[in-house]
C-alpha atoms as a PDB file:
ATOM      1  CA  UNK A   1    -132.383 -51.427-125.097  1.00  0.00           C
ATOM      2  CA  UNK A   2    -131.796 -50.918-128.904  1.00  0.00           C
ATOM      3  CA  UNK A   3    -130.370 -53.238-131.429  1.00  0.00           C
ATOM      4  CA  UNK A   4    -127.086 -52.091-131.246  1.00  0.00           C
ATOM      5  CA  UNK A   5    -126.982 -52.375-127.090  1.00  0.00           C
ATOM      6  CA  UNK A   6    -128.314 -56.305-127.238  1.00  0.00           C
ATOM      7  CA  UNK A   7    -125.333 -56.991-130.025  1.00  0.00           C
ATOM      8  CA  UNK A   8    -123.248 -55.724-127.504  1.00  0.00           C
ATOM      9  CA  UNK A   9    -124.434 -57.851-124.907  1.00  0.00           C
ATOM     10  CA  UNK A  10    -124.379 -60.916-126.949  1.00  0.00           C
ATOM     11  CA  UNK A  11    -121.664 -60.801-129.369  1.00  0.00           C
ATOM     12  CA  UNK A  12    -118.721 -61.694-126.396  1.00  0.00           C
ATOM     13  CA  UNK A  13    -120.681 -65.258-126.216  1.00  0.00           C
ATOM     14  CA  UNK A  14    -120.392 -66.011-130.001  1.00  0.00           C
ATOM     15  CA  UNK A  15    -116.144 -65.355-130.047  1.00  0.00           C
ATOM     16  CA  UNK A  16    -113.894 -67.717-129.687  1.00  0.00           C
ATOM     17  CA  UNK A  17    -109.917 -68.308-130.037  1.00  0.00           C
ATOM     18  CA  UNK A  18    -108.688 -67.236-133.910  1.00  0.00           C
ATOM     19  CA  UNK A  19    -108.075 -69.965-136.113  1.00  0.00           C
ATOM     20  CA  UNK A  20    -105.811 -69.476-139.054  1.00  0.00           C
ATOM     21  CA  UNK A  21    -106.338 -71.559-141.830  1.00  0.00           C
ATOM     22  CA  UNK A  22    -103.474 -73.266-144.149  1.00  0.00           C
ATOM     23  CA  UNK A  23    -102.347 -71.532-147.191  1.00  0.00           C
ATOM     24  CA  UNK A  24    -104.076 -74.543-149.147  1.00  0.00           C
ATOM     25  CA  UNK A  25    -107.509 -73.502-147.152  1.00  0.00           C
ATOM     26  CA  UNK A  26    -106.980 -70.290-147.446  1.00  0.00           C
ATOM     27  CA  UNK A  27    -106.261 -70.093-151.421  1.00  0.00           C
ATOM     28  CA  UNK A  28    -109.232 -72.281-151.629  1.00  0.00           C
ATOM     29  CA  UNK A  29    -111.670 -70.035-149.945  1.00  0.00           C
ATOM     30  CA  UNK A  30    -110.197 -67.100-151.950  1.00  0.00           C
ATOM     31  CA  UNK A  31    -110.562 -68.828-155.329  1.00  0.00           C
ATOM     32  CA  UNK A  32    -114.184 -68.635-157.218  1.00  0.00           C
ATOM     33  CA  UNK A  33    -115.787 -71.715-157.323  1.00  0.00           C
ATOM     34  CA  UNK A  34    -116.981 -72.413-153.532  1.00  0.00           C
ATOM     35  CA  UNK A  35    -114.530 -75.109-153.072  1.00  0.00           C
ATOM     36  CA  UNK A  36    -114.313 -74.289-149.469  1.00  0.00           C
ATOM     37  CA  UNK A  37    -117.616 -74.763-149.007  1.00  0.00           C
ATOM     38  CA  UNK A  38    -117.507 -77.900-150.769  1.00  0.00           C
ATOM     39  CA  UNK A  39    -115.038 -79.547-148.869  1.00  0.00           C
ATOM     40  CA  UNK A  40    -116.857 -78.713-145.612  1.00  0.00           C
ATOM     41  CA  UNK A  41    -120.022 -80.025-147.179  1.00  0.00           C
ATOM     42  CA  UNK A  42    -118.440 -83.751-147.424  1.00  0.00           C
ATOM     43  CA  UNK A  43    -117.400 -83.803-143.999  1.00  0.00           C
ATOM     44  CA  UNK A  44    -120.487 -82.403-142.537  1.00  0.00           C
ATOM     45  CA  UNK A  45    -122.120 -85.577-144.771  1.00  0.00           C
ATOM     46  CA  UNK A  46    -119.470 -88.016-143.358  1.00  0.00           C
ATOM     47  CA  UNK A  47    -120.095 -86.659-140.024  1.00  0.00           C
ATOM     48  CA  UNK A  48    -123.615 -87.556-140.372  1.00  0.00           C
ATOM     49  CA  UNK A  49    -122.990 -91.270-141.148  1.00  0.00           C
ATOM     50  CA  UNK A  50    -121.170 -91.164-137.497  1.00  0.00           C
ATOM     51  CA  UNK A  51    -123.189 -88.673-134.993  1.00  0.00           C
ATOM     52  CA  UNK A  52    -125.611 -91.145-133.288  1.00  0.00           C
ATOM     53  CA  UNK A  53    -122.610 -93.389-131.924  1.00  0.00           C
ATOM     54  CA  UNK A  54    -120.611 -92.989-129.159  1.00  0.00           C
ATOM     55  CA  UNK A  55    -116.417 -93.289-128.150  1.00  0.00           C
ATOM     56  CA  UNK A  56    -115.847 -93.580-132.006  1.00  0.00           C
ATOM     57  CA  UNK A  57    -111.942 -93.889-133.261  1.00  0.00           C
ATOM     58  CA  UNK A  58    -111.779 -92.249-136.674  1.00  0.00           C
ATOM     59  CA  UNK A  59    -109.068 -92.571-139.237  1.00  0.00           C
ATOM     60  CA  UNK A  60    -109.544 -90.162-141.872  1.00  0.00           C
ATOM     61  CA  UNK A  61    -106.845 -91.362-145.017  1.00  0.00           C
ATOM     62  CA  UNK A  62    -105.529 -88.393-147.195  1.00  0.00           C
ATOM     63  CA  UNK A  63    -106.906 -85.450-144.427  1.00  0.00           C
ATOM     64  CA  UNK A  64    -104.509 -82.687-146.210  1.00  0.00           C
ATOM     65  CA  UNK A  65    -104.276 -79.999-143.395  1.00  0.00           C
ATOM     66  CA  UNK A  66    -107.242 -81.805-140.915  1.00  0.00           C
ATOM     67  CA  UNK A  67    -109.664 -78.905-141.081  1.00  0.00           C
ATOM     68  CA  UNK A  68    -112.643 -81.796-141.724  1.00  0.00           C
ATOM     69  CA  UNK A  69    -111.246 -83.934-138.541  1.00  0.00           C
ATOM     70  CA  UNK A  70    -111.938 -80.865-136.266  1.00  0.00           C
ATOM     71  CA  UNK A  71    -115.118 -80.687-137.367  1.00  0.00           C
ATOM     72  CA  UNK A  72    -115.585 -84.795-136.971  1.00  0.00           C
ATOM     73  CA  UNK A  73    -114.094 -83.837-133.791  1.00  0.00           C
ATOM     74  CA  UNK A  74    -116.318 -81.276-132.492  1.00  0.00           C
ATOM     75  CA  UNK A  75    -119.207 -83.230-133.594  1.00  0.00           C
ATOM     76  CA  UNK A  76    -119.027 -86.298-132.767  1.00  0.00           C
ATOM     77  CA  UNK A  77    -118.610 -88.544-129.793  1.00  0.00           C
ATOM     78  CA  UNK A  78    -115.169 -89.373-130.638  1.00  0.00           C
ATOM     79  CA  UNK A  79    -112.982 -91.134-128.663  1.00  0.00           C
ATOM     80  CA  UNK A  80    -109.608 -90.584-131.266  1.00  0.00           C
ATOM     81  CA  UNK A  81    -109.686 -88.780-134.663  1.00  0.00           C
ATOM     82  CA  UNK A  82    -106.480 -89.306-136.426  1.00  0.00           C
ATOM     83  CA  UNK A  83    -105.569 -88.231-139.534  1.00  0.00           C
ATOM     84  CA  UNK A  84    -102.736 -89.351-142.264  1.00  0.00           C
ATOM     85  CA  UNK A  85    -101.271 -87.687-145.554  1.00  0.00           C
ATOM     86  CA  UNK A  86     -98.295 -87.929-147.358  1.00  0.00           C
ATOM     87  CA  UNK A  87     -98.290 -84.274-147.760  1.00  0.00           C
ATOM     88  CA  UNK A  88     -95.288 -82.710-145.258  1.00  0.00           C
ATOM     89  CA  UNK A  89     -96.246 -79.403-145.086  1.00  0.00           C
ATOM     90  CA  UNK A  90    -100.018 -79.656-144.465  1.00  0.00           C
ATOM     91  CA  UNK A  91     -99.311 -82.208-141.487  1.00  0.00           C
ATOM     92  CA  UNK A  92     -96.997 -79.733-139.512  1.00  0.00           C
ATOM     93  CA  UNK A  93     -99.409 -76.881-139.988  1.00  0.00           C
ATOM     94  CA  UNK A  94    -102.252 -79.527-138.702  1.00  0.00           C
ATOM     95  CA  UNK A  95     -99.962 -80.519-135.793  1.00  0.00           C
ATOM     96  CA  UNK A  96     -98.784 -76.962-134.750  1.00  0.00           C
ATOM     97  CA  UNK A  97    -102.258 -75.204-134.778  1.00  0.00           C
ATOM     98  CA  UNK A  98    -104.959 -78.317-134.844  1.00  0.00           C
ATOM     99  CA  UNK A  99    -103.638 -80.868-132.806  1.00  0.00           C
ATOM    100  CA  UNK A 100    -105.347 -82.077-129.231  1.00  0.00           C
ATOM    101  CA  UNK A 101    -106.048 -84.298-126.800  1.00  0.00           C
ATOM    102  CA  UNK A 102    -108.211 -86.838-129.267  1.00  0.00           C
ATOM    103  CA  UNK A 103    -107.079 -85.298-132.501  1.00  0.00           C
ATOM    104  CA  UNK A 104    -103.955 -86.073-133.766  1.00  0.00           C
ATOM    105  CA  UNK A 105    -101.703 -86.070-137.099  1.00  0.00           C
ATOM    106  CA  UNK A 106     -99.616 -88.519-138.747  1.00  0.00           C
ATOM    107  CA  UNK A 107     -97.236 -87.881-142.205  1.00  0.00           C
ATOM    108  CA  UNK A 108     -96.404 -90.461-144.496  1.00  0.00           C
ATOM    109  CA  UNK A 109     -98.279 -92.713-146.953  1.00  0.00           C
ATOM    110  CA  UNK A 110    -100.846 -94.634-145.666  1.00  0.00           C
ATOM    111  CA  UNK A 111    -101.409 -97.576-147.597  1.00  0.00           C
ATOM    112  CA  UNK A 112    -100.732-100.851-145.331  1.00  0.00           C
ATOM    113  CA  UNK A 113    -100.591 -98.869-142.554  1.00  0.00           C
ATOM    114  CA  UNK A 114    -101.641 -99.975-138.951  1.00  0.00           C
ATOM    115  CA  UNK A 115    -103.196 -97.041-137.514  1.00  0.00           C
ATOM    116  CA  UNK A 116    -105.934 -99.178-135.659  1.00  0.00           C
ATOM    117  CA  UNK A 117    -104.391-102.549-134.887  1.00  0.00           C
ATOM    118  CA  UNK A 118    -107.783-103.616-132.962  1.00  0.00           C
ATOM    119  CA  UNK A 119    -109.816-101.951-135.249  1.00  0.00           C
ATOM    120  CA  UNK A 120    -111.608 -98.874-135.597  1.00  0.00           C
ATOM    121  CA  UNK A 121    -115.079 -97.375-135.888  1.00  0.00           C
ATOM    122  CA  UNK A 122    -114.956 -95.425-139.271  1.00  0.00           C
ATOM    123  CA  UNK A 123    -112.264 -94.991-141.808  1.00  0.00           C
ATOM    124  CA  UNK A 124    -112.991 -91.982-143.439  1.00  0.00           C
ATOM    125  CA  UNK A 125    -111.170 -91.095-147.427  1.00  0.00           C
ATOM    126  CA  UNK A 126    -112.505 -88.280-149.420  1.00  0.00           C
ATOM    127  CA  UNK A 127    -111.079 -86.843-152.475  1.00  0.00           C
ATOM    128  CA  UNK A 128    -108.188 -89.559-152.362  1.00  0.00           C
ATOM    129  CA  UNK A 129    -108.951 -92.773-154.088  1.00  0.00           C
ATOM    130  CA  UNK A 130    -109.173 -90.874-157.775  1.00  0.00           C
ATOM    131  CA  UNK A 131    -105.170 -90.183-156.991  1.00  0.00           C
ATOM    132  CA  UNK A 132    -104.388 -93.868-156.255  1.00  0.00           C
ATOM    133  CA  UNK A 133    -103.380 -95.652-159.393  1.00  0.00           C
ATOM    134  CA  UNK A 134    -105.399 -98.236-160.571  1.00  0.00           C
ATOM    135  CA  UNK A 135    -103.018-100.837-159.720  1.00  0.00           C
ATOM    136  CA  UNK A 136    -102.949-100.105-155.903  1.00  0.00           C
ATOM    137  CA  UNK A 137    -106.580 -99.866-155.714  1.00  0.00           C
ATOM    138  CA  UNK A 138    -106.784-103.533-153.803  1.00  0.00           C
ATOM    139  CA  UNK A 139    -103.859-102.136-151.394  1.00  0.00           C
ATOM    140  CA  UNK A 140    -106.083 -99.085-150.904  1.00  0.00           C
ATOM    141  CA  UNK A 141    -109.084-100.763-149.649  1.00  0.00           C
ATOM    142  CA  UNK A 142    -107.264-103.279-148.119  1.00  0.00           C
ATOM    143  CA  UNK A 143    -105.926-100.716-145.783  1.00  0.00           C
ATOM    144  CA  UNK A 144    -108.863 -99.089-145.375  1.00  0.00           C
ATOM    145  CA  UNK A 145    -110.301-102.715-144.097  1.00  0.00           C
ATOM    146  CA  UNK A 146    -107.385-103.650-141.718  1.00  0.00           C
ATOM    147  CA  UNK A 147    -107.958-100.351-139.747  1.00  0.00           C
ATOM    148  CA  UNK A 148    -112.008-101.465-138.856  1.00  0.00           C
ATOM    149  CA  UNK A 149    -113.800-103.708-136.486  1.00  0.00           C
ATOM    150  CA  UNK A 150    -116.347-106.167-137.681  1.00  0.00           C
ATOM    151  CA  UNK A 151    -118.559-103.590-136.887  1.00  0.00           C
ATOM    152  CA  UNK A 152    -117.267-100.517-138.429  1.00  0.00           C
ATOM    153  CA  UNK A 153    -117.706 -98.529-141.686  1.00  0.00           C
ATOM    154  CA  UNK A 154    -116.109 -96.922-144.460  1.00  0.00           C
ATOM    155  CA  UNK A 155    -117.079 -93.547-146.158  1.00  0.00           C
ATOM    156  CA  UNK A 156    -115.580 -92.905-149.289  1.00  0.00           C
ATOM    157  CA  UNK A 157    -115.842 -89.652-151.310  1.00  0.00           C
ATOM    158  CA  UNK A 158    -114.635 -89.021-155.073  1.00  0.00           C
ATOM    159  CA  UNK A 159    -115.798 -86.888-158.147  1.00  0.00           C
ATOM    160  CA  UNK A 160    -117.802 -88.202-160.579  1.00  0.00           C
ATOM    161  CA  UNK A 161    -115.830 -89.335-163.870  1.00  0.00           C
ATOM    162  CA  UNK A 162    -118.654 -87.332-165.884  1.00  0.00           C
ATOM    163  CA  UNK A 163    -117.150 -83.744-164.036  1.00  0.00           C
ATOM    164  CA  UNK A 164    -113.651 -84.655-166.121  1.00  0.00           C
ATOM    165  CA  UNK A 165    -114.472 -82.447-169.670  1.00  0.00           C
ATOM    166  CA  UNK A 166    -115.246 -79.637-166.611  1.00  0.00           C
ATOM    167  CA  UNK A 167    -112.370 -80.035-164.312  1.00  0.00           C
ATOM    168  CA  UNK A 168    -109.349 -77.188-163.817  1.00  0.00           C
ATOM    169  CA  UNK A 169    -105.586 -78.348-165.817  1.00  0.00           C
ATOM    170  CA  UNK A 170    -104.443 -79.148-162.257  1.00  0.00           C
ATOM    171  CA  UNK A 171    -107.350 -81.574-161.712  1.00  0.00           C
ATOM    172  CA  UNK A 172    -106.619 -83.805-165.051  1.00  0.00           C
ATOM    173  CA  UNK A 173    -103.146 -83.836-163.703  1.00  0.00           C
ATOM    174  CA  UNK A 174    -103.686 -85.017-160.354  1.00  0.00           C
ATOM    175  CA  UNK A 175    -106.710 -87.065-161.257  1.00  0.00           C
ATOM    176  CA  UNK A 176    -105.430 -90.887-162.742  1.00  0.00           C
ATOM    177  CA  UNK A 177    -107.772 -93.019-161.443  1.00  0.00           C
ATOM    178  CA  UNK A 178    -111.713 -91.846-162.190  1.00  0.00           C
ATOM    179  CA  UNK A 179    -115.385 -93.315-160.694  1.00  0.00           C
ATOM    180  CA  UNK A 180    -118.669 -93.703-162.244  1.00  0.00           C
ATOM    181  CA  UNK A 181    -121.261 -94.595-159.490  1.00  0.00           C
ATOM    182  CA  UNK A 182    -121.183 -98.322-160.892  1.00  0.00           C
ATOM    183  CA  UNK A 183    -117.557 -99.083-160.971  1.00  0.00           C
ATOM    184  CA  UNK A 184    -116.874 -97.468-156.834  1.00  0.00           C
ATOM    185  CA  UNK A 185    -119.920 -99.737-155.639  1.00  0.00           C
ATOM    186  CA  UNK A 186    -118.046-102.651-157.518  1.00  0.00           C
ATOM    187  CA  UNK A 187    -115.067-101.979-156.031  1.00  0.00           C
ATOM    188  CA  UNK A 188    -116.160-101.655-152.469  1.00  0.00           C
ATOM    189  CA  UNK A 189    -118.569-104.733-152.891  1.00  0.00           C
ATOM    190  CA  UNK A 190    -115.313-106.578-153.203  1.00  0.00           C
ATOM    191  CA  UNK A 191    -114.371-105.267-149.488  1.00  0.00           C
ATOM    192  CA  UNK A 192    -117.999-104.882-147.636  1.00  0.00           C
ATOM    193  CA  UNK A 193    -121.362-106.734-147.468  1.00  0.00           C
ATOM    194  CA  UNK A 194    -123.330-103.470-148.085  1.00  0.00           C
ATOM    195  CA  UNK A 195    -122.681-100.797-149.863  1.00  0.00           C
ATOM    196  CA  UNK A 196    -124.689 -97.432-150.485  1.00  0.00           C
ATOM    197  CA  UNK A 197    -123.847 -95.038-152.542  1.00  0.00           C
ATOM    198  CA  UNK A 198    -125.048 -91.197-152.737  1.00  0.00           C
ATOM    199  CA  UNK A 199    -124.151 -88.289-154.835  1.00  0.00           C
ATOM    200  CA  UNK A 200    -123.695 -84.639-153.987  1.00  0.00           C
ATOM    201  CA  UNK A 201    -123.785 -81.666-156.626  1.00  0.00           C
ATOM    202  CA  UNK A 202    -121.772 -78.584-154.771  1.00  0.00           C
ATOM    203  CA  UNK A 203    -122.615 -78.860-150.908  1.00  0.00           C
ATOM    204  CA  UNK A 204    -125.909 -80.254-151.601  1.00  0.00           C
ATOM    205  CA  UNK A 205    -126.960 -83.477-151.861  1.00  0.00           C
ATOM    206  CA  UNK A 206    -128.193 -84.885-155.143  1.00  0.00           C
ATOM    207  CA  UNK A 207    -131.005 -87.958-156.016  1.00  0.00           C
ATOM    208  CA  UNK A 208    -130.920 -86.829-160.105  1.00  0.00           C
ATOM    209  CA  UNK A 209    -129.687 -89.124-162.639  1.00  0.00           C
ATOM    210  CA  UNK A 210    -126.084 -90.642-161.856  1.00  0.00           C
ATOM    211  CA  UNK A 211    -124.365 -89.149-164.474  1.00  0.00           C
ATOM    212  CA  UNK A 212    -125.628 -85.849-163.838  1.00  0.00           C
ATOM    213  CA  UNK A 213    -124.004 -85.821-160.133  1.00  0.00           C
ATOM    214  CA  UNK A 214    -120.313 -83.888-159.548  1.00  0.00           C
ATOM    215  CA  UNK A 215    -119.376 -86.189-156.665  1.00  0.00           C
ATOM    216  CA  UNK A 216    -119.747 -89.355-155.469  1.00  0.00           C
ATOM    217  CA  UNK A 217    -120.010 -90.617-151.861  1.00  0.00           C
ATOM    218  CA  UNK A 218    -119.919 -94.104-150.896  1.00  0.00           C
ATOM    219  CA  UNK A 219    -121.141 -95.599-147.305  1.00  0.00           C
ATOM    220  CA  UNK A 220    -119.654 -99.451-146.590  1.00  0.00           C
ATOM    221  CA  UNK A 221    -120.513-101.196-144.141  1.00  0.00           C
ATOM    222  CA  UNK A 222    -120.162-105.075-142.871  1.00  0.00           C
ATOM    223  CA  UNK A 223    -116.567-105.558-144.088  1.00  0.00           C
ATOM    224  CA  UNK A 224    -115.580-108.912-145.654  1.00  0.00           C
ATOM    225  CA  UNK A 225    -113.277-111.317-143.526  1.00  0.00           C
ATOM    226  CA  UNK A 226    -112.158-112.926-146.900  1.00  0.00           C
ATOM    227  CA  UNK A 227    -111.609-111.514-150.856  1.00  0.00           C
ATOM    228  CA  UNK A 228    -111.529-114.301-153.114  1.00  0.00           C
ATOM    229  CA  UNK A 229    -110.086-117.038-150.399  1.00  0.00           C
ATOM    230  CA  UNK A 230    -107.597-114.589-149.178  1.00  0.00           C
ATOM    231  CA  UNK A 231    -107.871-112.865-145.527  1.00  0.00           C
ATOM    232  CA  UNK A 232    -108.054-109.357-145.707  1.00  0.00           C
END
């Protein structure tokens, strides 16, 4: 038997059903840049924090078209994945070609929403909180909290503020509300008893100096019953 007569006999196992990706994913993967990979590179770190626990419910906040909440979904030992953006058109197209039993889609804004009214296991948020203005940042977080058990944890993703003099026109547009390393742990200290914080440069993660990282990833865990005598 050659090589071409054992890829033959193999290939038929590694096929599987087409997937078409959205016209955001798609102009993405056909731009320079690697921003595909990128994207897939947070999730596959956010999956991470989750694969060594079981019948998880995960809320991802801001999921665009869902692409990383398949892969949460595929694995992980979820229970639910849900996922929430504003954006119209990226929900239907998750809904009409992602959607499943324990992955599902929801459109609208999210902030003070009640996804999980008992709680649940990770809330998940990358690439969002740099769009929420500064003002609404307590709301933000505040959501994030209401929607996790005692027990659960956060993972929050954002580009560095140091990437702005590099960033595309669209980016400075979009962009209102920037991180250092410093200011995101603040932030979430105000929310959980622990926070960690880890940086990534491209799909790789990075231990260098903090200003010298692209993007910022934040892991909280132990949330706080009570910010500044107030219930959360």
């Amino acid at each position: 038997m050659d090589t071409q007569d054992r890829w033959n006999e193999v290939k038929h196992q590694l096929e599987g059903e087409p997937l078409t990706l959205s016209p955001k994913m798609s102009a993405t993967l056909q731009s320079p840049g690697n921003g595909f990979l990128f994207i897939l590179a947070r999730y596959k770190f956010a999956l991470k924090m989750m694969a060594n626990r079981k019948n998880l419910k995960v809320l991802d906040l801001g999921c665009n078209d869902g692409l990383g909440d398949l892969m949460i979904l595929q694995n992980c030992h979820c229970e639910q994945v849900i996922g929430v953006d504003f954006d119209k058109d990226a929900i239907r197209w998750a809904n009409e070609n992602l959607k499943q039993d324990k992955l599902s889609f929801v459109q609208g804004n999210f902030m003070g929403m009640d996804i999980f009214p008992l709680g649940g296991d990770c809330v998940l948020s990358l690439d969002v909180i740099e769009h929420i203005p500064v003002e609404q940042e307590d709301m933000y977080f505040q959501t994030v909290c209401r929607n996790l058990k005692d027990d659960g944890f956060a993972v929050i993703g954002t580009p560095n503020v140091t990437m702005v003099p590099y960033s595309s026109s669209w980016n400075k547009i979009a962009h209102i509300n920037n991180y250092d390393q410093k200011r995101l742990y603040d932030a979430m200290s105000r929310y959980f008893e622990n926070v960690f914080i880890f940086g990534m440069n491209d799909e790789v993660l990075h231990t260098g100096m903090y200003p010298m990282t692209c993007y910022i990833m934040a892991l909280g865990c132990g949330k706080k019953r009570r910010i500044d005598g107030k219930p959360v």
